[in-house]
C-alpha atoms as a PDB file:
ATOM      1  CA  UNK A   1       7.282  26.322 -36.521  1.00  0.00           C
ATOM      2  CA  UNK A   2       4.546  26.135 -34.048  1.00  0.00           C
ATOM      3  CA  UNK A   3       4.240  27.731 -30.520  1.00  0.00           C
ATOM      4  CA  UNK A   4       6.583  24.680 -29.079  1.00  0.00           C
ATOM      5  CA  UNK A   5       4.671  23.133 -26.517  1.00  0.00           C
ATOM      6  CA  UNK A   6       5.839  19.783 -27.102  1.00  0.00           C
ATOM      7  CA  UNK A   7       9.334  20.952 -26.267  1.00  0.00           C
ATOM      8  CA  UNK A   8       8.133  22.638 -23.678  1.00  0.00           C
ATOM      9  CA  UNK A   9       6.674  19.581 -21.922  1.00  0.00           C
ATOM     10  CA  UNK A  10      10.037  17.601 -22.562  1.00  0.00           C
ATOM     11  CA  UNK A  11      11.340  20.357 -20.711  1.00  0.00           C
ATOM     12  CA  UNK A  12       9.690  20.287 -17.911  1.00  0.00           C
ATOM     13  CA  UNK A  13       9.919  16.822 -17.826  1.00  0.00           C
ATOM     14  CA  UNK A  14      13.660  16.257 -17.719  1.00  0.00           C
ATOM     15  CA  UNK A  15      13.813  19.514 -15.320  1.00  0.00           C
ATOM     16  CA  UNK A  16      11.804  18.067 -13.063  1.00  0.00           C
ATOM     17  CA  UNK A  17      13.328  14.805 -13.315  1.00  0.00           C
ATOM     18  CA  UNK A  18      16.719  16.548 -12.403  1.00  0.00           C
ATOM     19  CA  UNK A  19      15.129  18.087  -9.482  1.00  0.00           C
ATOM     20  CA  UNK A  20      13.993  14.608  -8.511  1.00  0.00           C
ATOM     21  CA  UNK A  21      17.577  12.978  -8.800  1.00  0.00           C
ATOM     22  CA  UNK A  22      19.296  15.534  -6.883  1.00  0.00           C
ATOM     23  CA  UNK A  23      16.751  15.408  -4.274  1.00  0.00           C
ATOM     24  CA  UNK A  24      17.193  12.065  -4.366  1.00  0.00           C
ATOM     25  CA  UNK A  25      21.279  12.065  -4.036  1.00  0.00           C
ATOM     26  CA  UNK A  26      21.823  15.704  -1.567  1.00  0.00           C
ATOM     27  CA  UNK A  27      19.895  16.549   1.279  1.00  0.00           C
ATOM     28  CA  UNK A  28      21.669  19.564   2.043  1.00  0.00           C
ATOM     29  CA  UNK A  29      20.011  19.997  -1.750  1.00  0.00           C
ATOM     30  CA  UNK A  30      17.343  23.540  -0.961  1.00  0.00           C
ATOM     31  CA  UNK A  31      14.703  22.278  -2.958  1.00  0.00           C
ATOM     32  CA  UNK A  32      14.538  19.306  -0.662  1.00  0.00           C
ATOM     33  CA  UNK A  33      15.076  21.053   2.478  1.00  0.00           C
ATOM     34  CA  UNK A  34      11.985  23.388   1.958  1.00  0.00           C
ATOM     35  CA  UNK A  35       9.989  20.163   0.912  1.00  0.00           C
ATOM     36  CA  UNK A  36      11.052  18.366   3.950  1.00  0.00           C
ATOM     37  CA  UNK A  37       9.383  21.430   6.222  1.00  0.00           C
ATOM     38  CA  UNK A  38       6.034  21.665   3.975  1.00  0.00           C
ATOM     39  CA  UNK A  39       5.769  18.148   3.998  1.00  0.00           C
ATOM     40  CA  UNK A  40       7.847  16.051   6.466  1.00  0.00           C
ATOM     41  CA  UNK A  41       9.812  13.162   5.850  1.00  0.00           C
ATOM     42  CA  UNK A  42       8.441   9.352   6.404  1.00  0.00           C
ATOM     43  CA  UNK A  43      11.678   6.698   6.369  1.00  0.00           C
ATOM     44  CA  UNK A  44      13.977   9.184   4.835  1.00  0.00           C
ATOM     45  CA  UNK A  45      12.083   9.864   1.922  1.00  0.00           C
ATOM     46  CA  UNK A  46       9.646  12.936   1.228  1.00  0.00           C
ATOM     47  CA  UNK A  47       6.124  12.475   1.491  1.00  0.00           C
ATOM     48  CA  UNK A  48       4.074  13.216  -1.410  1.00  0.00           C
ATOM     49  CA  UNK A  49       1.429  15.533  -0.151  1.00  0.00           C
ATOM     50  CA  UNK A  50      -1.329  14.226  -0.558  1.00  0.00           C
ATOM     51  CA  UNK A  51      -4.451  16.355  -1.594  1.00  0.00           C
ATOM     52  CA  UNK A  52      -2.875  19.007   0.360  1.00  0.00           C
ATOM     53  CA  UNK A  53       0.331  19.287  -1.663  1.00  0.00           C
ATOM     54  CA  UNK A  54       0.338  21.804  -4.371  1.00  0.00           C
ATOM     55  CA  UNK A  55       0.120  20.627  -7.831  1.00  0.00           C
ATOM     56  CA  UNK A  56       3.690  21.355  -8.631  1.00  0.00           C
ATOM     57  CA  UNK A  57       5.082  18.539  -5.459  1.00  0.00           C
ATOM     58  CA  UNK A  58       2.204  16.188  -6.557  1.00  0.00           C
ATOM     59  CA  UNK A  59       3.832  16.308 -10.386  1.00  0.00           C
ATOM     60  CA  UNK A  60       7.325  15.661  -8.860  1.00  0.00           C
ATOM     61  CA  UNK A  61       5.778  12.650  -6.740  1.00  0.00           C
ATOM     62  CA  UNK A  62       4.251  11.453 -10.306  1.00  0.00           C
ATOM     63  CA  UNK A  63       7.438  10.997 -11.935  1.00  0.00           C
ATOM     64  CA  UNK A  64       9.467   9.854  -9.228  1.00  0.00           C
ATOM     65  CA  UNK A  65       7.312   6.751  -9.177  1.00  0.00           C
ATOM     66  CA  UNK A  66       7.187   5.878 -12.689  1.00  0.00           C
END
């Protein structure tokens, strides 16, 4: 029953924790090519942003921290 947002936000949560991991493991990976333009890299690693980065990248930087 229910509209399934807690699902929905475990989800998410392992999707973009997926994202993160192959990001993390393939460059060639598109997702992180198109971050690396937006953002730029800083010691092979993606920079988060800052208050400039869209919500979405600033989510992704979140979780790849914790």
């Amino acid at each position: 029953g229910g509209l399934g947002v807690r699902q929905m936000r475990e989800f998410n949560t392992a999707l973009l924790g997926k994202w993160c991991f192959r990001m993390l493991v393939d460059r060639t990976f598109l997702l992180y090519r198109v971050l690396a333009a937006r953002y730029g890299e800083e010691a092979g690693r993606l920079k988060a942003g800052g208050r400039r980065g869209s919500s979405w990248w600033r989510e992704i930087s979140r979780i790849r921290m914790e």
